[in-house]
Protein backbone atom coordinates (compact mmCIF):
# COMPACT_ATOMS: atom_id res chain seq x y z
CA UNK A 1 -3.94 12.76 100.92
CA UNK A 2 -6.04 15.79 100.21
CA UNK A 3 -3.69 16.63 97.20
CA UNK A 4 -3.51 13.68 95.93
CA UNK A 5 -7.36 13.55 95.50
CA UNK A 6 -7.26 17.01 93.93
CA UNK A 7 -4.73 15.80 91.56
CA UNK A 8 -6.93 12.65 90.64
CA UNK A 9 -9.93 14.66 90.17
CA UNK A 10 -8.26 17.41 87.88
CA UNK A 11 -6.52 14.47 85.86
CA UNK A 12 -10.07 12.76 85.45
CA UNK A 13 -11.80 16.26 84.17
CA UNK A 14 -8.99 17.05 81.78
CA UNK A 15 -9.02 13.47 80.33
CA UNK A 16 -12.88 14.11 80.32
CA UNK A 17 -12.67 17.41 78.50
CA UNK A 18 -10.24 16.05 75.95
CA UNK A 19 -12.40 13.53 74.98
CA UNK A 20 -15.73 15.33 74.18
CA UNK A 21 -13.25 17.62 72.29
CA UNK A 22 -11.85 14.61 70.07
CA UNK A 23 -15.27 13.49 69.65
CA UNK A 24 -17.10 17.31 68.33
CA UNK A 25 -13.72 16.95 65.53
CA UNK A 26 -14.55 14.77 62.41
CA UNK A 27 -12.22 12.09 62.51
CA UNK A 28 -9.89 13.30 59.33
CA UNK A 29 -10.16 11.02 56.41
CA UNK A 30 -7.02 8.88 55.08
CA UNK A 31 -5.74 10.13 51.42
CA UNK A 32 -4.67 7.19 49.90
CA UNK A 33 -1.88 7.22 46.51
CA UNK A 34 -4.27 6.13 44.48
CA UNK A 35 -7.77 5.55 44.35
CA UNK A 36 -10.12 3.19 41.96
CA UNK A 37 -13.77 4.67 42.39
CA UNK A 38 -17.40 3.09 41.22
CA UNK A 39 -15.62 0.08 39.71
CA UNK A 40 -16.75 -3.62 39.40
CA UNK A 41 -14.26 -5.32 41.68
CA UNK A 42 -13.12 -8.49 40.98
CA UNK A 43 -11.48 -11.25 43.02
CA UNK A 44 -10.99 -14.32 41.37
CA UNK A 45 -9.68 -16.21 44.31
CA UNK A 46 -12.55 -15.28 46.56
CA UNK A 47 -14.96 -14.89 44.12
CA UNK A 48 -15.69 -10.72 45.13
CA UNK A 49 -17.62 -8.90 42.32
CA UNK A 50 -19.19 -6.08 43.07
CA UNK A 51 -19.20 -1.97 43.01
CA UNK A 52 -16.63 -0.75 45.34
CA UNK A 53 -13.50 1.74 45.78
CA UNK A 54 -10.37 0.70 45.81
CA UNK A 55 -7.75 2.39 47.53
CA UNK A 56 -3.76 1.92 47.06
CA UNK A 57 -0.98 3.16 49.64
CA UNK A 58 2.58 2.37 49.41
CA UNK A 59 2.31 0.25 46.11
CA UNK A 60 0.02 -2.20 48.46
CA UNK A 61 -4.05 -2.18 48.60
CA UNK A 62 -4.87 -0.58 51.35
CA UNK A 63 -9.09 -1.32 51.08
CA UNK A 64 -11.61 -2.17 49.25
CA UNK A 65 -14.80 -0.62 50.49
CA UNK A 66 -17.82 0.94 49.90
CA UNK A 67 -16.93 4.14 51.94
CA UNK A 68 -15.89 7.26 50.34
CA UNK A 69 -12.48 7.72 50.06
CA UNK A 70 -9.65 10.30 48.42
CA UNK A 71 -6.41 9.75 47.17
CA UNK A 72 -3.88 11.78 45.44
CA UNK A 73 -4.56 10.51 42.13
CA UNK A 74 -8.42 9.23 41.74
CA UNK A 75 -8.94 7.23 38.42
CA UNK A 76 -13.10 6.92 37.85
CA UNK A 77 -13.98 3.28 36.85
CA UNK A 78 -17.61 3.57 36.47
CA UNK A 79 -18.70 0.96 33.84
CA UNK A 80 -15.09 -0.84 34.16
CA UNK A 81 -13.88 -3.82 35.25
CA UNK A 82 -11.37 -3.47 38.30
CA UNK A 83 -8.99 -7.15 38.57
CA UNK A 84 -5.68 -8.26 39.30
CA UNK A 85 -3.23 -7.48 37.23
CA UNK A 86 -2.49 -10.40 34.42
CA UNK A 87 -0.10 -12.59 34.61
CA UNK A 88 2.00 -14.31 31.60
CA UNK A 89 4.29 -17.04 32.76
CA UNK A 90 5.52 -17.76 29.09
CA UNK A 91 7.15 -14.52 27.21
CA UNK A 92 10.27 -14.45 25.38
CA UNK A 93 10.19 -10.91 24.00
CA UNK A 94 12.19 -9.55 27.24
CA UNK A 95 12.65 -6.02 26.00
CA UNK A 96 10.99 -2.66 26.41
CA UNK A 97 8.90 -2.88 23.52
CA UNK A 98 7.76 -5.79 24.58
CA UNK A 99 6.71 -4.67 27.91
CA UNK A 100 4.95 -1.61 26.79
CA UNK A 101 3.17 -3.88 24.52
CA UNK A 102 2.05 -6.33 26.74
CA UNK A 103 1.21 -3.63 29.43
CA UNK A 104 -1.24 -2.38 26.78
CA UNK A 105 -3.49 -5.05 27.51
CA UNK A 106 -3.05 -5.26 31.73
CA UNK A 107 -0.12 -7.86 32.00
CA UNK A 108 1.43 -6.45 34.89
CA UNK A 109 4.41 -9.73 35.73
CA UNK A 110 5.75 -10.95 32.14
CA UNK A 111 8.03 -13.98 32.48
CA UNK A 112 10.07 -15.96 30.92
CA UNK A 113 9.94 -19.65 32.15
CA UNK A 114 9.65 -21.90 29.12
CA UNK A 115 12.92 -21.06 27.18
CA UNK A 116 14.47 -19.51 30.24
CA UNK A 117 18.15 -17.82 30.15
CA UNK A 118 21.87 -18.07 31.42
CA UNK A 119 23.34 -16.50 33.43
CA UNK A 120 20.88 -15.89 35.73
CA UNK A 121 22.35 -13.18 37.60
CA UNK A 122 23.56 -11.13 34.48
CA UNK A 123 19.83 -11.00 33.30
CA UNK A 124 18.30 -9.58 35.91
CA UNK A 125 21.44 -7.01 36.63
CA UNK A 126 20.49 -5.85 33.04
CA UNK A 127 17.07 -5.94 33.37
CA UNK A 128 17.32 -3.62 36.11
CA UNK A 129 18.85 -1.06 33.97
CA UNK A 130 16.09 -1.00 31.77
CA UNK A 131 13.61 1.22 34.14
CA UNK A 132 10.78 -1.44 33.01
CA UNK A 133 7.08 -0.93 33.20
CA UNK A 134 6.12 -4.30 34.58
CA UNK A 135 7.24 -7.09 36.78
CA UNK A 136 9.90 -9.31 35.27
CA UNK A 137 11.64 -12.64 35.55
CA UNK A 138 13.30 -15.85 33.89
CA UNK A 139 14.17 -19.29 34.74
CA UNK A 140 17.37 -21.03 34.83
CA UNK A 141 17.46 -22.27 30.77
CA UNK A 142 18.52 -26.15 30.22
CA UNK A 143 18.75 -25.39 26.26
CA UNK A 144 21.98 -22.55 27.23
CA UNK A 145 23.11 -25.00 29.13
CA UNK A 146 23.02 -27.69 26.71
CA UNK A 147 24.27 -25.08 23.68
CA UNK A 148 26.58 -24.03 25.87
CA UNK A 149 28.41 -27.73 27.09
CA UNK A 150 28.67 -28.72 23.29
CA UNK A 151 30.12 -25.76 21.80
CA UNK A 152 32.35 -24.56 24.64
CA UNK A 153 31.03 -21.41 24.63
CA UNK A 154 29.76 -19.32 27.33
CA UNK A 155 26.14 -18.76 27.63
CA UNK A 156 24.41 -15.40 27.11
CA UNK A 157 21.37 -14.30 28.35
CA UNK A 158 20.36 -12.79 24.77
CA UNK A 159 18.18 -14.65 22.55
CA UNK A 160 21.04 -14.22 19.33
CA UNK A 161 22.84 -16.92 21.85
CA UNK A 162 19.89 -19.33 21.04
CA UNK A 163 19.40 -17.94 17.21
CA UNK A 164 23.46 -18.60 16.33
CA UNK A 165 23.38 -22.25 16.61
CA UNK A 166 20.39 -23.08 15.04
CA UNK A 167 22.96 -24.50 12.33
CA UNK A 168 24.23 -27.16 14.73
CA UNK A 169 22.86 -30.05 15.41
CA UNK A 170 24.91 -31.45 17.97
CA UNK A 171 23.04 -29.83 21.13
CA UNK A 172 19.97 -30.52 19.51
CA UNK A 173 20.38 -34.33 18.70
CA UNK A 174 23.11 -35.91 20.67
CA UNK A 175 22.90 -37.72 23.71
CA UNK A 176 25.09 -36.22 26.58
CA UNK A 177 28.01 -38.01 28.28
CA UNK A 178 28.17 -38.40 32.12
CA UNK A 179 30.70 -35.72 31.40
CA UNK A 180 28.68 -33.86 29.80
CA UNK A 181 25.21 -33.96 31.35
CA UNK A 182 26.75 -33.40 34.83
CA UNK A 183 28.09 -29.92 33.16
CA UNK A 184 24.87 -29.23 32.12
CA UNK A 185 22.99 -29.81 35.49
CA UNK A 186 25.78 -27.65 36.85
CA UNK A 187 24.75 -24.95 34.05
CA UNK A 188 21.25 -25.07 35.23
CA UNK A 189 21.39 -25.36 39.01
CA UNK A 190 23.99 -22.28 39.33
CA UNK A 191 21.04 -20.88 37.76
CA UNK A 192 18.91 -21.95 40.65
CA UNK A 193 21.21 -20.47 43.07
CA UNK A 194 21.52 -17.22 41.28
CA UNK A 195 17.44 -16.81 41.97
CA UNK A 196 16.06 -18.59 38.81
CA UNK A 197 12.28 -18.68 38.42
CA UNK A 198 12.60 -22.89 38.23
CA UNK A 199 13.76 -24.66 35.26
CA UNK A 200 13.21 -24.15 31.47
CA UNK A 201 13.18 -27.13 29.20
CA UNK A 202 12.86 -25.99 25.59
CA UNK A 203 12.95 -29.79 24.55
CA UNK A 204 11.49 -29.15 21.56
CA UNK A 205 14.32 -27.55 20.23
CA UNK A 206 17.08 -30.38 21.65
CA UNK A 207 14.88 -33.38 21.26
CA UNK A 208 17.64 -36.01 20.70
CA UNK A 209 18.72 -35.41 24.56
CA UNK A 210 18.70 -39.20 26.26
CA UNK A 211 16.11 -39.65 28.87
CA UNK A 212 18.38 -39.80 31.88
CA UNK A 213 19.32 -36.55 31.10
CA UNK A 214 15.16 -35.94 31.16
CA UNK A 215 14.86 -37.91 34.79
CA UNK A 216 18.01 -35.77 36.30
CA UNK A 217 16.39 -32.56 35.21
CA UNK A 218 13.12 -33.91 37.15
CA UNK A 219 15.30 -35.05 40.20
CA UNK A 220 16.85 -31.54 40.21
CA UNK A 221 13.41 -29.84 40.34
CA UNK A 222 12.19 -32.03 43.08
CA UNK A 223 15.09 -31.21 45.46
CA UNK A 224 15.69 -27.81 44.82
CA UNK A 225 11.54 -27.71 45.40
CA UNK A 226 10.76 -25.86 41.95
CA UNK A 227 9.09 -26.43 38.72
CA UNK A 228 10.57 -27.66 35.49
CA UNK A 229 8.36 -25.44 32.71
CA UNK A 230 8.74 -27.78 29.36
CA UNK A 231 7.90 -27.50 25.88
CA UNK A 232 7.78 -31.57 25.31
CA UNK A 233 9.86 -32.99 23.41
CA UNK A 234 8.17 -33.83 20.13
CA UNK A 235 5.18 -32.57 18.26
CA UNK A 236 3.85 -34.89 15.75
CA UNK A 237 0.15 -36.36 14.95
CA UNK A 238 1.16 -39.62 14.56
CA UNK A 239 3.31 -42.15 16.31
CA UNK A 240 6.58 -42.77 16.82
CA UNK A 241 7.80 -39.77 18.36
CA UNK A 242 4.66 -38.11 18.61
CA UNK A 243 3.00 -35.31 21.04
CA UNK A 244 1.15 -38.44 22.94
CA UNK A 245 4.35 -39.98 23.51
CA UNK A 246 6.08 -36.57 24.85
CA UNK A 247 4.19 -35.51 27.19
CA UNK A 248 3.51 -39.40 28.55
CA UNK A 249 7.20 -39.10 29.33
CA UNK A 250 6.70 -35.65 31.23
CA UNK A 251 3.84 -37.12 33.20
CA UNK A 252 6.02 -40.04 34.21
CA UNK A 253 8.89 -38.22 35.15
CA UNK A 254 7.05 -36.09 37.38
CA UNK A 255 4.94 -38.88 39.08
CA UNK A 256 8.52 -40.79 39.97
CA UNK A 257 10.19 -37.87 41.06
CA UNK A 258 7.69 -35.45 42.56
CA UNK A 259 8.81 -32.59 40.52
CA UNK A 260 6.25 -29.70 40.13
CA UNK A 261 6.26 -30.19 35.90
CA UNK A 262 4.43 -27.46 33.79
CA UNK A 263 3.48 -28.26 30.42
CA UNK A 264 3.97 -24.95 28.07
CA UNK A 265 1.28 -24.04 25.43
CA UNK A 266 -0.33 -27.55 25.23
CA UNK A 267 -2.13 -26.25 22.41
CA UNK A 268 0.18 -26.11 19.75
CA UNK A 269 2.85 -28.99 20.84
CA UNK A 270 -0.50 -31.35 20.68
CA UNK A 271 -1.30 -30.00 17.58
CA UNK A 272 -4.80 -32.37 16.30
CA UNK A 273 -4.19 -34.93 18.97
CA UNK A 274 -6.12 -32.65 21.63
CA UNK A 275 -8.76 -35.37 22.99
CA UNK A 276 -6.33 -38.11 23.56
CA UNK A 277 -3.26 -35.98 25.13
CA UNK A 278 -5.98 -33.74 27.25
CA UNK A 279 -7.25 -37.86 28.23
CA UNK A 280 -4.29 -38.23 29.46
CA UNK A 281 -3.41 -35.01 31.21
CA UNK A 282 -6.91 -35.61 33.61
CA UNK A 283 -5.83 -39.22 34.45
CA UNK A 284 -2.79 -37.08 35.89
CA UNK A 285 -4.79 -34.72 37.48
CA UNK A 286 -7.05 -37.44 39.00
CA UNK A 287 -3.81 -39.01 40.33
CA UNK A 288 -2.81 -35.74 41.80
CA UNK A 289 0.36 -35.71 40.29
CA UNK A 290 2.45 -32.25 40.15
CA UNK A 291 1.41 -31.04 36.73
CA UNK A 292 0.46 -27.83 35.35
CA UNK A 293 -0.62 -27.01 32.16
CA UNK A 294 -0.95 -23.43 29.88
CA UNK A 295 -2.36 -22.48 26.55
CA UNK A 296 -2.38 -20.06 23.88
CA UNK A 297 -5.56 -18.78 22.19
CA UNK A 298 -4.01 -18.81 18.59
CA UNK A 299 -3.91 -21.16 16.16
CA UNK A 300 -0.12 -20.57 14.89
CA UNK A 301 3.18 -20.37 16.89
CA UNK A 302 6.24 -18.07 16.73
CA UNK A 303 9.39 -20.33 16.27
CA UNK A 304 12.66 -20.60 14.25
CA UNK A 305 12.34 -21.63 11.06
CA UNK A 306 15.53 -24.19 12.07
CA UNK A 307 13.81 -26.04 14.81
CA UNK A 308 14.46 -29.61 14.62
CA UNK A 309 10.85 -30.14 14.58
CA UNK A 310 10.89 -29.12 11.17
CA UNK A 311 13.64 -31.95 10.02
CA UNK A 312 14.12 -35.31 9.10
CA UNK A 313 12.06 -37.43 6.83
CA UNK A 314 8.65 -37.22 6.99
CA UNK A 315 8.31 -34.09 9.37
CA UNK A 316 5.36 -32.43 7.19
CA UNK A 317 3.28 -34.91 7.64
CA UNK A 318 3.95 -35.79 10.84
CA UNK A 319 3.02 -32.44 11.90
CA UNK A 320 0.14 -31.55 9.44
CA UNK A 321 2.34 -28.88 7.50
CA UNK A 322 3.18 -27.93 4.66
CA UNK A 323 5.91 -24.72 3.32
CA UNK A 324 2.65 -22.62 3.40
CA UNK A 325 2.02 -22.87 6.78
CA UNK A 326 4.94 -20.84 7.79
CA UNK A 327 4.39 -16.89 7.19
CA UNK A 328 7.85 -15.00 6.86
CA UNK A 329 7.09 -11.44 7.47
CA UNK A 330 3.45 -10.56 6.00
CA UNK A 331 4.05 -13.40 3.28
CA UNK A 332 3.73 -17.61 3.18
CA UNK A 333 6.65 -19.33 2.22
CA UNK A 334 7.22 -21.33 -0.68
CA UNK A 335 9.18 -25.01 -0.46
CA UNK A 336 12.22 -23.15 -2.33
CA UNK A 337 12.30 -20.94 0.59
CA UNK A 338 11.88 -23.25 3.26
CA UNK A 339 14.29 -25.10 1.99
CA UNK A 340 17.24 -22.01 1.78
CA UNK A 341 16.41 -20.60 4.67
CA UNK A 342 16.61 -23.80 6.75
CA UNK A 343 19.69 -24.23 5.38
CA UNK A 344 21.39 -20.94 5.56
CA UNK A 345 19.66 -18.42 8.00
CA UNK A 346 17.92 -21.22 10.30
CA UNK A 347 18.31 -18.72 13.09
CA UNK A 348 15.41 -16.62 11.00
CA UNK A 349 11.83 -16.21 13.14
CA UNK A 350 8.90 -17.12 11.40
CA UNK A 351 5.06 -17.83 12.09
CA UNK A 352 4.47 -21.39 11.76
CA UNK A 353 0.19 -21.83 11.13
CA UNK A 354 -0.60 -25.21 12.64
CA UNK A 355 -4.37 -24.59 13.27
CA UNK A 356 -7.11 -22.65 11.08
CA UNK A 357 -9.35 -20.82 13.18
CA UNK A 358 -11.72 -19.68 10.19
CA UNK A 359 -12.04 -23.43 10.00
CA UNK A 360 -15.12 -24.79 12.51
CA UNK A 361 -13.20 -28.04 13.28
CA UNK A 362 -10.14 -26.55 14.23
CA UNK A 363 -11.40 -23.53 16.22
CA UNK A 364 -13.01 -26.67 18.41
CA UNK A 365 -9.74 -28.01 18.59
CA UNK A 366 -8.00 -24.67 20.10
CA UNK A 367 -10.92 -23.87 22.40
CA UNK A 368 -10.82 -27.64 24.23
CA UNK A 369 -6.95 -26.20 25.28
CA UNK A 370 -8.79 -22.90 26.33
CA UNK A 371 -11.57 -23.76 27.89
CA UNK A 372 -10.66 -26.74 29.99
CA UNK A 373 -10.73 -25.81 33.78
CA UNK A 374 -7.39 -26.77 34.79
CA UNK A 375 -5.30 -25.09 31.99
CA UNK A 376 -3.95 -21.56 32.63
CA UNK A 377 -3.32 -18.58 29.86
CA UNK A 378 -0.05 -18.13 28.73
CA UNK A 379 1.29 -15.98 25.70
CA UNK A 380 3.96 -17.61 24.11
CA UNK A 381 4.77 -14.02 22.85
CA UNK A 382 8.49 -13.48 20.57
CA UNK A 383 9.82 -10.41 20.80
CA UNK A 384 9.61 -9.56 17.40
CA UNK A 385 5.49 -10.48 16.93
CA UNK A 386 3.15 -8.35 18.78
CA UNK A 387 0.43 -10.35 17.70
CA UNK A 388 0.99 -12.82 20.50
CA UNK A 389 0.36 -9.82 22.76
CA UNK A 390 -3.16 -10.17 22.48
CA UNK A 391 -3.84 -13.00 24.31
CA UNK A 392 -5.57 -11.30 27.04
CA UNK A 393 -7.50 -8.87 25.19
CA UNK A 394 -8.53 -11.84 22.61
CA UNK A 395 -9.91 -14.35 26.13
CA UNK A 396 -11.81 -11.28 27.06
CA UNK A 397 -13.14 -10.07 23.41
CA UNK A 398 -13.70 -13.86 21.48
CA UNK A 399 -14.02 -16.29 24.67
CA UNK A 400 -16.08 -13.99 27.41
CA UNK A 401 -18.03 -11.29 25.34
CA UNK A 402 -18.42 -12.57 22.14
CA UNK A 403 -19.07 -16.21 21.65
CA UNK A 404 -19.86 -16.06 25.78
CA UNK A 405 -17.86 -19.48 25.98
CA UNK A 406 -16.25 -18.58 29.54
CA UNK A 407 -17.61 -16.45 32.02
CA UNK A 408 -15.80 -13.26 33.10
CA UNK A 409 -14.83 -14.59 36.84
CA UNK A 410 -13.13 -17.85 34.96
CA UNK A 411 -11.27 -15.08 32.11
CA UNK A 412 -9.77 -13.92 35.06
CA UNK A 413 -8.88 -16.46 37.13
CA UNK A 414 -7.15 -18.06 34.10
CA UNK A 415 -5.08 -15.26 33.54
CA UNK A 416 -3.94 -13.63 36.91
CA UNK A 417 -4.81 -16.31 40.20
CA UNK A 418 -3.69 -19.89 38.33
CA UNK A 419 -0.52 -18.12 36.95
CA UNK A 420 0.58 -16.77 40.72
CA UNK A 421 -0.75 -20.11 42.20
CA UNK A 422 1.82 -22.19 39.91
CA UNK A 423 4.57 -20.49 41.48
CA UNK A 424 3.63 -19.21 44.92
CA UNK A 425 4.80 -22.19 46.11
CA UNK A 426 8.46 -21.80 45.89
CA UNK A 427 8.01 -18.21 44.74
CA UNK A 428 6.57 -16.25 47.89
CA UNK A 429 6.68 -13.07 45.82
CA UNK A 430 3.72 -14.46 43.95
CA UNK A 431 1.56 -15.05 46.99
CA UNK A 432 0.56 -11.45 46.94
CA UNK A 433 -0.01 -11.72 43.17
CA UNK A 434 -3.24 -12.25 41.10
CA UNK A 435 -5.89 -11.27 43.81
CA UNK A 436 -7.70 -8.03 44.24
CA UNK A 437 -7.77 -8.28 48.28
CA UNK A 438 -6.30 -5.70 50.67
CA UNK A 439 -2.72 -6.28 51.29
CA UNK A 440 -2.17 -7.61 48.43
CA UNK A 441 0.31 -6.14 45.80
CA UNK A 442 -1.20 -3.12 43.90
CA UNK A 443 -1.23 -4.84 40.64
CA UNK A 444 -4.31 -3.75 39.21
CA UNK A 445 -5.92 -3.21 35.71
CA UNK A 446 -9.28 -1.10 34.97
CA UNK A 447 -10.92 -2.16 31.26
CA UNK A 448 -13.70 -1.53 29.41
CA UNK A 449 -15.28 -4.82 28.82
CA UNK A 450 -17.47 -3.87 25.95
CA UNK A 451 -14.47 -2.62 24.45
CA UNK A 452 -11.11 -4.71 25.18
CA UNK A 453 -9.96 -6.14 21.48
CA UNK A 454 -6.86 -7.62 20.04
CA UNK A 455 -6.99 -5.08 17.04
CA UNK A 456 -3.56 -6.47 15.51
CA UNK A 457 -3.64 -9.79 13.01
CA UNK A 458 -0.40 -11.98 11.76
CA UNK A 459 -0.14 -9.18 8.68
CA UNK A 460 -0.22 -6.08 11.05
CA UNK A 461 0.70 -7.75 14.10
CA UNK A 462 2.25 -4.16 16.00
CA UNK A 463 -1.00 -2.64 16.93
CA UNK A 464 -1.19 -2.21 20.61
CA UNK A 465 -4.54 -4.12 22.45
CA UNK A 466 -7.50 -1.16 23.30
CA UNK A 467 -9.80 -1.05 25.96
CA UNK A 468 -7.62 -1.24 28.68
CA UNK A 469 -8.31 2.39 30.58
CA UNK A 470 -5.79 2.27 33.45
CA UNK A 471 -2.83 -0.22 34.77
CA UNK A 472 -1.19 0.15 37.78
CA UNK A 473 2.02 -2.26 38.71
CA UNK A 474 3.10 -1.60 42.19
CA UNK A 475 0.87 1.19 42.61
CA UNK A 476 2.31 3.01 39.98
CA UNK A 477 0.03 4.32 36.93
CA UNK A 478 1.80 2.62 34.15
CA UNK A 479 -1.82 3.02 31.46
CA UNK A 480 -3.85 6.02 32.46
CA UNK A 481 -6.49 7.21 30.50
CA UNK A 482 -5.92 4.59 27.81
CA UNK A 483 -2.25 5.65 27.15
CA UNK A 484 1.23 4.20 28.18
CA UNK A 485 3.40 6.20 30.42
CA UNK A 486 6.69 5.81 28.56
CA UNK A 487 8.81 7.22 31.14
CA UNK A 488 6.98 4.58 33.86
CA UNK A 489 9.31 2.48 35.73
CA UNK A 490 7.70 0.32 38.20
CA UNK A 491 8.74 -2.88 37.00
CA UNK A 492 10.36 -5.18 39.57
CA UNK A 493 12.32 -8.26 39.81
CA UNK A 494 10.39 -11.79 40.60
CA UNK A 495 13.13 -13.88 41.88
CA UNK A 496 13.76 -16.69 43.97
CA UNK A 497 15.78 -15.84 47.08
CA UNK A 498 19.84 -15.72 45.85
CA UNK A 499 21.83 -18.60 47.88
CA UNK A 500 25.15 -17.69 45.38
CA UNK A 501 26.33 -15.23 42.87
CA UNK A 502 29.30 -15.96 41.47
């Protein structure tokens, strides 16, 4: 008994003595990765804006405090704005150039939802190849499926698969059989099940497809529980066939179905007709059916000078253009060359002018698309025009510092929470996406906001955004000190989970 009371009492002094020596040594402070210092934080989902240090461990955020802290890389954001990383849901140009671009002016996940691609799975094996800068994905692309079912070809996830058959007009006009549209869906949903970001409907490229074929793309999206991202149907002032009418049949399908339905760059497939399709789109709202809606701030569109929207009697007026609003290169076209070119290189990309911002009445037009509280930011950007890389850095220099139309807080949660929202739901990727919160993914950009500027126009259009000091995509430095990290890799994969590869 005696010992065993010894023992006790030598245990107790020793645990006794360690702890007064734990507490006489500071407690040794955590080195983070990376750390943010003296930067205005900003958390569009919770609101958060203020002075803090951010740090970043394992390509995650770690904290956001007020506390001193050290990291192996420190990045001093005194006078800059600290957010989320932005998010573009509607990019074409899926190429390294691209990507560098775009990561000039924070876009840390660039997508491609509205056009989409097939096959899935051979995409995103050669996207992984590519050592990218920033987050990547694509949907599952109704308009290879479509090309693909009337020419007997096999699709290919490359954009010349689109550009070649510009010259055809039988996936662009014809209705499909039973045969056919059930190859089509089949197209489309093996792109589902070889992790497709949803479904792209390019309609306005294929607008003759019949309306079941429309209804079954909606059904499709409401049982595989993902979103159909559409560029409607027709784009036209004036009725029959007109931007009203097309997106009245996008709204419908989605309240019969269910289907999540996102309406691509409402801005320029509405073209004048803003105040009675945007009527429309808040009677949907109100109604809570599944809509989403995104916008470009520009006042012209990158397209093929071949789109069917540019055909048939009539289209010039319909759409409130004339040869001169298309821009080939640095130059406008004439009639002589609209005409040749539509006819023998309709595959050609060109600018197509539909608004004139320099004109009061149609800069109001554009800014009811940008400024309307339910519509996200979205690029629209074509590989080949870096203008339409400038989105971001044009919200933050024309709508938030210049004309002071949208306050900083909304800039952002246009542009990095409402893009991850839209697909966090069958995305889960995206729920730690467009919030500056610990735990969340270390997407982050630091900018200057008296200096972020979209420096290139339609003439010069490959001149990088500035102001943007730092950009970090998975906790990797991808922008630092202003410049791109070429050899930066980072980049990952947003993808739904894979069911089937074939």
């Amino acid at each position: 008994m005696k010992s065993t009371k010894n023992l006790a009492r030598i245990i107790t002094t020793a645990t006794v003595a360690c702890g007064l020596l734990a507490a006489a040594i500071p407690a040794v402070a955590q080195t983070y990765d990376v750390v943010i210092l003296n930067g205005r934080v900003m958390d569009p989902e919770t609101n958060f804006d203020a002075v803090r240090n951010v740090g970043i461990k394992d390509g995650r955020i770690a904290t956001v405090t007020t506390d001193k802290i050290a990291g192996q890389k420190a990045i001093d954001a005194a006078g800059h704005v600290v957010a989320p990383g932005f998010i573009d849901l509607h990019a074409h140009g899926q190429n390294i150039g691209d990507y560098r671009m775009q990561a000039m002016q924070g876009v840390t996940t660039m997508l491609e939802l509205e056009s989409g691609v097939l096959p899935i799975g051979e995409w995103y094996d050669a996207q992984a190849k590519k050592n990218l800068p920033i987050n990547y994905g694509s949907s599952a692309a109704w308009t290879y499926g479509r090309i693909a079912t009337f020419t007997g070809t096999v699709p290919k996830a490359t954009a010349k698969y689109f550009q070649d058959v510009q010259g055809r007009s039988d996936w662009k006009m014809d209705i499909a059989t039973p045969e056919q549209q059930a190859q089509i869906l089949k197209y489309v949903e093996q792109g589902l099940d070889e992790g497709g970001l949803g479904i792209g409907i390019n309609a306005g490229y294929a607008p003759g497809y019949g309306r079941k074929e429309y209804f079954a793309l909606a059904k499709l999206a409401a049982k595989r529980d993902v979103a159909t991202f559409t560029h409607f149907r027709y784009a036209s002032n004036v009725e029959p066939q007109s931007s009203f009418e097309a997106i009245q049949e996008l709204i419908a399908n989605a309240a019969v179905t269910g289907a999540h339905m996102h309406i691509c760059h409402i801005n320029s497939t509405s073209l004048k007709d803003i105040d009675a399709v945007l009527e429309m789109v808040d009677d949907a709202f109100g109604r809570d059916i599944n809509i989403t809606v995104g916008a470009y701030p520009w006042g012209a569109a990158s397209t093929v000078i071949g789109a069917a929207m540019f055909s048939g009697e009539g289209w010039q007026d319909r759409m409130g253009s004339t040869a001169s609003s298309f821009q080939l290169g640095t130059e406008r076209m004439t009639e002589a060359q609209v005409a040749d070119y539509q006819k023998n290189k309709p595959g050609t990309f060109i600018v197509w002018h539909f608004l004139d911002e320099k004109n009061p009445a149609d800069l109001a037009i554009l800014d009811k698309s940008i400024l309307h509280p339910r519509i996200l930011i979205e690029s629209d950007e074509m590989f080949w025009m870096f203008m339409d890389e400038h989105d971001v850095a044009k919200i933050l220099r024309s709508y938030v510092r210049e004309r002071k139309l949208m306050s900083m807080q909304e800039a952002l949660r246009k542009m990095t929470l409402m893009p991850a929202q839209t697909l966090e739901g069958f995305v889960p990727q995206m729920k730690k996406k467009g919030r500056l919160q610990e735990g969340m993914d270390a997407d982050i950009v630091v900018f200057d906001p008296r200096t972020i500027s979209d420096v290139g126009t339609y003439e010069k259009p490959n001149q990088p955004a500035v102001g943007v000091q730092s950009l970090l995509v998975n906790g990797e430095l991808v922008v630092a000190d202003g410049a791109l990290i070429t050899d930066a890799g980072p980049g990952r994969p947003i993808r739904r989970d894979v069911s089937k590869r074939q």
